[in-house]
Protein backbone atom coordinates (compact mmCIF):
# COMPACT_ATOMS: atom_id res chain seq x y z
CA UNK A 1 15.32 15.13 -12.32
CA UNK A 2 13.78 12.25 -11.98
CA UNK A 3 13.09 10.83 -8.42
CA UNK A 4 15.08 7.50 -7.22
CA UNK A 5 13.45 4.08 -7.50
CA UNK A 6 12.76 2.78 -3.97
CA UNK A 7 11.03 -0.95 -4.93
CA UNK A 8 10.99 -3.76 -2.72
CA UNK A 9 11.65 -7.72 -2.82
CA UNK A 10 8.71 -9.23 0.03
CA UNK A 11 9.33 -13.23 -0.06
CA UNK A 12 7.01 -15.42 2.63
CA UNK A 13 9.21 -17.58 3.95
CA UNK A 14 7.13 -20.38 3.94
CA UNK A 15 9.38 -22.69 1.61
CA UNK A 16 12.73 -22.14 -0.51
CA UNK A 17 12.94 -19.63 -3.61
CA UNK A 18 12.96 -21.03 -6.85
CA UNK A 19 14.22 -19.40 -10.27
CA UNK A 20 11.33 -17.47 -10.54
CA UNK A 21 12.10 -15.50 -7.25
CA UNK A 22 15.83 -15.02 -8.28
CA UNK A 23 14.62 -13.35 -11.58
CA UNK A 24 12.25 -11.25 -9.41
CA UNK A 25 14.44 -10.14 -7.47
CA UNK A 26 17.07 -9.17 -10.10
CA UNK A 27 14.03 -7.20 -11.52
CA UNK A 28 13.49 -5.22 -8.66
CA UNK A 29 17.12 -4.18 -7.61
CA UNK A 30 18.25 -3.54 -11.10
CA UNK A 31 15.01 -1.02 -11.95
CA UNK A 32 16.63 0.98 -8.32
CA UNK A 33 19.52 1.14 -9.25
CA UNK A 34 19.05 2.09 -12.94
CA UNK A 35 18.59 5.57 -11.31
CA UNK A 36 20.10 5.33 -8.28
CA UNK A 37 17.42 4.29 -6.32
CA UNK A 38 17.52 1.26 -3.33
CA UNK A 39 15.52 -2.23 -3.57
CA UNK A 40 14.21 -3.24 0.43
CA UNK A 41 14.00 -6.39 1.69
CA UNK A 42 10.48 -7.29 3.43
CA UNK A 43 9.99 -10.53 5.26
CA UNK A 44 5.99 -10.79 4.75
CA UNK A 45 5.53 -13.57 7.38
CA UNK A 46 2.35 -12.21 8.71
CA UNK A 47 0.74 -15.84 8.36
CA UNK A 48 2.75 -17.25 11.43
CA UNK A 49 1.15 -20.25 10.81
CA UNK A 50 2.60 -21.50 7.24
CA UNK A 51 6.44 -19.50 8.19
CA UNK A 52 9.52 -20.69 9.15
CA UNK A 53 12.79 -19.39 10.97
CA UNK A 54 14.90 -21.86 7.90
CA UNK A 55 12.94 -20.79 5.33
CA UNK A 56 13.93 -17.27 5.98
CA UNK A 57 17.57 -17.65 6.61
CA UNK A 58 17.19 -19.42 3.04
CA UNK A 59 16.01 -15.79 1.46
CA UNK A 60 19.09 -14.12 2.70
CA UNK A 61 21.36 -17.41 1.86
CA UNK A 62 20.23 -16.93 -1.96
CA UNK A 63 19.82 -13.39 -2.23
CA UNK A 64 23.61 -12.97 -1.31
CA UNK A 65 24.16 -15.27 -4.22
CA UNK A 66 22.62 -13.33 -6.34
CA UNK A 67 24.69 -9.93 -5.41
CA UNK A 68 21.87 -8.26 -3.79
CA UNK A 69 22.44 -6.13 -0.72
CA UNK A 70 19.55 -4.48 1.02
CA UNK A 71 19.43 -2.30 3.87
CA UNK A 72 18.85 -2.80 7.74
CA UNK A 73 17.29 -3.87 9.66
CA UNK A 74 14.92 -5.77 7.59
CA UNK A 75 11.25 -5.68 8.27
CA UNK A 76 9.39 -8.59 9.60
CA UNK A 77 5.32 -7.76 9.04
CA UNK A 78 5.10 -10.69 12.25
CA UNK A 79 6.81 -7.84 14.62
CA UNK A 80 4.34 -5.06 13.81
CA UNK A 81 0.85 -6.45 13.93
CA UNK A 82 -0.05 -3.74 16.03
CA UNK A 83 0.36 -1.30 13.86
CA UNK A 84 -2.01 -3.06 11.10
CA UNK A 85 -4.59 -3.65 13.67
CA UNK A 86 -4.48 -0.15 14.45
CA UNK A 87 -5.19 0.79 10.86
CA UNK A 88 -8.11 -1.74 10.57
CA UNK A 89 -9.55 -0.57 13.82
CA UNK A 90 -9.48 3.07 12.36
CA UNK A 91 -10.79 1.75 9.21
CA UNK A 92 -13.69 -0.09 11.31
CA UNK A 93 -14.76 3.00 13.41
CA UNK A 94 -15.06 4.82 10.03
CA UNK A 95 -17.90 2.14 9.19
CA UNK A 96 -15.75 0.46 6.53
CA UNK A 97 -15.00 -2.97 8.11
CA UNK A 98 -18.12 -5.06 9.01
CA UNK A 99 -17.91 -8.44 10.74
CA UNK A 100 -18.25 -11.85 9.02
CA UNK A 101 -18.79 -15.18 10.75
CA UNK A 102 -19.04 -17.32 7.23
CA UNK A 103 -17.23 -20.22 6.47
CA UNK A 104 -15.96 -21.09 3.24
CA UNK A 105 -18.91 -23.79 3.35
CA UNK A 106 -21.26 -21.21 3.79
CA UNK A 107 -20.27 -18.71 1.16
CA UNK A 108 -20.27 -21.73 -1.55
CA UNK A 109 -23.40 -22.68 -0.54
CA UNK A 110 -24.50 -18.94 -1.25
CA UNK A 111 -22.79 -18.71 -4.19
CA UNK A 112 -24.46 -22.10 -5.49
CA UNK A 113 -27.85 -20.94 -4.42
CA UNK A 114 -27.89 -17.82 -6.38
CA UNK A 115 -26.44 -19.40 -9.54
CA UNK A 116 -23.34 -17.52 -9.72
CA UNK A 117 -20.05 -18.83 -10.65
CA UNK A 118 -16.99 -18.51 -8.92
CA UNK A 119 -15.38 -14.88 -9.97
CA UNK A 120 -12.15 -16.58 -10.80
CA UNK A 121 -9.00 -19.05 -10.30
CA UNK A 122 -7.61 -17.50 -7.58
CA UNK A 123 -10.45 -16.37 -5.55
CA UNK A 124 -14.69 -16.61 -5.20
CA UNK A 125 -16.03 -13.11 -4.98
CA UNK A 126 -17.70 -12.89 -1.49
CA UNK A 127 -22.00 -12.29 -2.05
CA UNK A 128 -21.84 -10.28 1.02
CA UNK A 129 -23.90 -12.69 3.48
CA UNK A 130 -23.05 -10.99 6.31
CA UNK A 131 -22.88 -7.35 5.33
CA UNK A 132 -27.02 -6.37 6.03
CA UNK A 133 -26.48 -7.93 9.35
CA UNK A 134 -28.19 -5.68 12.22
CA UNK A 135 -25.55 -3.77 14.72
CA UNK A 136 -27.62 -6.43 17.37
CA UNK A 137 -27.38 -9.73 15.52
CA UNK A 138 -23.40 -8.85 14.93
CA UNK A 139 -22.94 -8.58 18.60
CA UNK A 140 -24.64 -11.26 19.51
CA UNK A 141 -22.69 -13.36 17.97
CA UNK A 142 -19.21 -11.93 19.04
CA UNK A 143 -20.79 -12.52 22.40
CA UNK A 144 -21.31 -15.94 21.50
CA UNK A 145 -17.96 -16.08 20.60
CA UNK A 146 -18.40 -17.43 17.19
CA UNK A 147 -15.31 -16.61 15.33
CA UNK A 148 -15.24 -13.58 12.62
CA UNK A 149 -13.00 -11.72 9.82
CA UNK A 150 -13.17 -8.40 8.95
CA UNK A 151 -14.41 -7.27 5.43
CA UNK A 152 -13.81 -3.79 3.37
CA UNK A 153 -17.23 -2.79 2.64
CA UNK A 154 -16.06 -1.75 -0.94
CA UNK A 155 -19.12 0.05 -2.01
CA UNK A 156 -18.99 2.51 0.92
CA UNK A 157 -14.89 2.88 0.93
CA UNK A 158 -15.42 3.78 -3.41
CA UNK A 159 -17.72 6.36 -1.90
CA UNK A 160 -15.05 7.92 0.24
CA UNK A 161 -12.56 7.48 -2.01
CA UNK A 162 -11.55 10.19 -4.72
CA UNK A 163 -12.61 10.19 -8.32
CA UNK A 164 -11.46 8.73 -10.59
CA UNK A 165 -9.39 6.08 -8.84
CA UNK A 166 -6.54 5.46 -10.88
CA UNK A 167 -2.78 3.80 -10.78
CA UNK A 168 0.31 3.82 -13.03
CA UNK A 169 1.33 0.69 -14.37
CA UNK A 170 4.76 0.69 -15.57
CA UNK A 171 4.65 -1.77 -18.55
CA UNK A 172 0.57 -1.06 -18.82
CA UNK A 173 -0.12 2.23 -18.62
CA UNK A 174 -2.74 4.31 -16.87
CA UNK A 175 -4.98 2.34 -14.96
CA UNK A 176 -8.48 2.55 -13.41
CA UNK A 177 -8.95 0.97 -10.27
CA UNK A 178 -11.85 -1.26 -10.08
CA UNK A 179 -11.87 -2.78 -6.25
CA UNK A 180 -15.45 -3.77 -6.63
CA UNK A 181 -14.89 -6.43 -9.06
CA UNK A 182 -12.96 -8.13 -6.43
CA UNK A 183 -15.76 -8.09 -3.90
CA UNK A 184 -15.60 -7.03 0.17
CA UNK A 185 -11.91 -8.95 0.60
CA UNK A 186 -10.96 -9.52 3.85
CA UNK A 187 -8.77 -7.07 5.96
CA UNK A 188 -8.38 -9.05 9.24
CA UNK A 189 -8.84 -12.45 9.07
CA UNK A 190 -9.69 -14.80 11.46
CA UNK A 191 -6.61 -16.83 12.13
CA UNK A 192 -3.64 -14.23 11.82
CA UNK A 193 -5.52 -10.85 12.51
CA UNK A 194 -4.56 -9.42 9.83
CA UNK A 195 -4.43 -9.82 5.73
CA UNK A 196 -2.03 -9.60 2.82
CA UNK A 197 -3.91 -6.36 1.40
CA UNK A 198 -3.01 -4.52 4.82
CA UNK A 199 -0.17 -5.27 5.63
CA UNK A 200 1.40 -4.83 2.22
CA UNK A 201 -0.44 -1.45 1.51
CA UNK A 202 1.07 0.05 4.56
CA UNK A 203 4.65 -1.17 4.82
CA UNK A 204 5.06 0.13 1.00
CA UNK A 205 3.89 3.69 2.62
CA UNK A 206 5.88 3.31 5.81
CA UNK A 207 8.56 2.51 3.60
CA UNK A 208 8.59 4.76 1.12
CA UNK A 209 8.40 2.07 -1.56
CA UNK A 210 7.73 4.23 -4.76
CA UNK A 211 7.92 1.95 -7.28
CA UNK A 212 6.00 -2.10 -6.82
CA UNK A 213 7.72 -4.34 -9.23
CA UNK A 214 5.98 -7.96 -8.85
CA UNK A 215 4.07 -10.86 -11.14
CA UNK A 216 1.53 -9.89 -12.93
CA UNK A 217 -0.38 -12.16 -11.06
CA UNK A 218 -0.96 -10.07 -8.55
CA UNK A 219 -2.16 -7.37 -10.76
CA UNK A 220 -5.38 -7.72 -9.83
CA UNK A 221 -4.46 -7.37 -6.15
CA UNK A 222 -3.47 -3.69 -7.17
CA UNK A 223 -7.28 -2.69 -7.54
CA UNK A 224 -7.79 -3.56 -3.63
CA UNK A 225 -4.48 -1.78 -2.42
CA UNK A 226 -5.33 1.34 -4.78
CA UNK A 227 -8.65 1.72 -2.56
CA UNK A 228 -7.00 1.30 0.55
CA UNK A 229 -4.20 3.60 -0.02
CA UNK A 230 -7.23 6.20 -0.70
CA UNK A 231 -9.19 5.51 2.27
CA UNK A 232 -5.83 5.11 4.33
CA UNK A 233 -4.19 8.54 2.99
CA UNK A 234 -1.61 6.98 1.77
CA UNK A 235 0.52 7.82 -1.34
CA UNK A 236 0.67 5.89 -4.23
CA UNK A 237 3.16 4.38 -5.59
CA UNK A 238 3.87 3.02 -9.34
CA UNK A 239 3.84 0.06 -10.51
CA UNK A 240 5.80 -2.58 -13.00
CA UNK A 241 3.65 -5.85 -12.83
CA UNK A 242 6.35 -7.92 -15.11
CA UNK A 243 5.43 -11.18 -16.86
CA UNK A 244 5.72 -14.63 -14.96
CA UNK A 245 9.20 -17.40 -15.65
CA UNK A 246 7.32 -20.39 -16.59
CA UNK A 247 8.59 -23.82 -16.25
CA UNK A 248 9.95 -24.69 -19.81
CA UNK A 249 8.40 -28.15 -19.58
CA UNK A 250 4.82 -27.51 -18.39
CA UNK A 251 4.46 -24.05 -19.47
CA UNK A 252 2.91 -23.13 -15.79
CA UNK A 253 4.67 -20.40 -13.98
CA UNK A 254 6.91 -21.03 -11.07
CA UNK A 255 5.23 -21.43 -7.94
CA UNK A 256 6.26 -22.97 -4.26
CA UNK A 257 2.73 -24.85 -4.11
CA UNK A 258 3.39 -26.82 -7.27
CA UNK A 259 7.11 -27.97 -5.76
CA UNK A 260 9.05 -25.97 -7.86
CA UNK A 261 12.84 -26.73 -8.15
CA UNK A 262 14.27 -24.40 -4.98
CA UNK A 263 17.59 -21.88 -6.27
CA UNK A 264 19.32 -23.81 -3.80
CA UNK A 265 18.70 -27.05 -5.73
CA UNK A 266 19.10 -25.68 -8.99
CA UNK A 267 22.71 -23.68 -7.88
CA UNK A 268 24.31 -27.08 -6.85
CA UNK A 269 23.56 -28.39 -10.63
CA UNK A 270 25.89 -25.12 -11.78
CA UNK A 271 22.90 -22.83 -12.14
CA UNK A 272 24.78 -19.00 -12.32
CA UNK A 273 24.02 -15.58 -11.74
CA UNK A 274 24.41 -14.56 -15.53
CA UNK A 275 21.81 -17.50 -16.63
CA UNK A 276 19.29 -15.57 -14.07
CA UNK A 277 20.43 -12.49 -15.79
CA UNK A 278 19.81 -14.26 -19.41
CA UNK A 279 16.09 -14.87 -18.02
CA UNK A 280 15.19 -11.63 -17.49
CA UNK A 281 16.04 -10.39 -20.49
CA UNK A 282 14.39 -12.81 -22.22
CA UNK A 283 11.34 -13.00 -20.15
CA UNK A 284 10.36 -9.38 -18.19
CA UNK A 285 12.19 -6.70 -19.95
């Protein structure tokens, strides 16, 4: 018999939902409780700095509308920053983390200098400027106080890693991670002390999230948390990376940044459940 989906719906609140999210959502609790499984809420509001307290009670406002209950008490990633410090601090006695003082300035003007391009839309692959740095430069200038991030040294967390590195992909099959191509990321940044790739990769554990249904956009992102689970010993979960709602006008997917039309808005025009229900099947099944 076939174990029960756990997945999980993880909105920042750091604006209102928009269709896109609703259809999301819908995605996630109806592939749990196809088997009779559970979807968890996650409030991933590590970035303190672009959350708010209305903006949250917004995500439970519009996930009642949609039908969805979730159990309690819901996870806030802003109440457990200890515990992802505490994995990056393991990670950085292990010699996997290595301090890096660059700006974004500074790793343009690298990446201009060697006469690379950028490694994509969403983010410049880092050309390791600070990763040959001596033990004595490093602490020289944490004793200077210059501020730093932490970065996965990729090439030496592959090497500890098992072979091959691989993932299930629901709707894509068998999958070979490939964390290099997304460079050293970032694992504690300099602002929030902590990152996305974490924070995410151990809540799913702690939470016994078995099954990641999100964007495909952040398919890519799935190469980076593969590695970590491995270095982490964490399990791993699968994975249904569905295709994106896209605005019927532009053709650009839903996204908070480009001011997309909140549920709220759109519920108080007579949008309904069933036309959220209509989407999916028309867009991610």
């Amino acid at each position: 018999m076939a174990t029960p989906a756990v997945t999980r719906f993880a909105p920042s609140p750091t604006g209102s939902l928009h269709f896109g999210h609703a259809c999301s959502a819908l995605f996630a609790w109806e592939t749990a409780n196809r088997g009779g499984g559970q979807m968890i809420l996650r409030i991933e509001d590590i970035d303190f700095t672009r959350c708010h307290a209305e903006s949250e009670a917004g995500i439970y406002e519009d996930l009642n509308w949609l039908g969805i209950a979730w159990p309690t008490p819901v996870r806030r990633q802003s109440e457990h920053r200890s515990e992802y410090l505490a994995a990056a601090e393991g990670l950085r006695r292990r010699g996997l983390l290595y301090p890096c003082f660059c700006t974004r300035k500074d790793i343009q003007r690298e990446i201009e200098a060697s006469g690379h391009a950028p490694h994509g839309i969403s983010e410049t692959i880092y050309p390791g400027i600070c990763r040959a740095l001596s033990d004595d430069e490093r602490e020289a200038r944490i004793a200077a106080g210059i501020p730093y991030a932490l970065r996965l040294n990729v090439e030496r967390a592959l090497a500890s890693a098992p072979h091959p590195l691989e993932w299930i992909d629901r709707h894509q099959g068998l999958q070979r991670a490939r964390p290099e191509q997304q460079g050293d990321v970032v694992i504690v940044r300099k602002d929030i002390g902590c990152s996305y790739h974490l924070a995410v990769t151990l809540d799913d554990a702690l939470q016994h999230v078995n099954c990641v249904t999100r964007g495909v956009d952040l398919f890519e992102a799935t190469h980076v948390q593969r590695l970590l689970q491995a270095v982490l010993g964490l399990p791993m979960p699968e994975y249904y990376h569905h295709p994106l709602i896209q605005n019927p006008a532009t053709g650009q997917r839903l996204a908070k940044r480009d001011q997309s039309e909140s549920l709220k808005s759109l519920r108080l025009k007579g949008l309904t459940v069933s036309d959220v229900h209509r989407a999916i099947e028309a867009w991610l099944l």
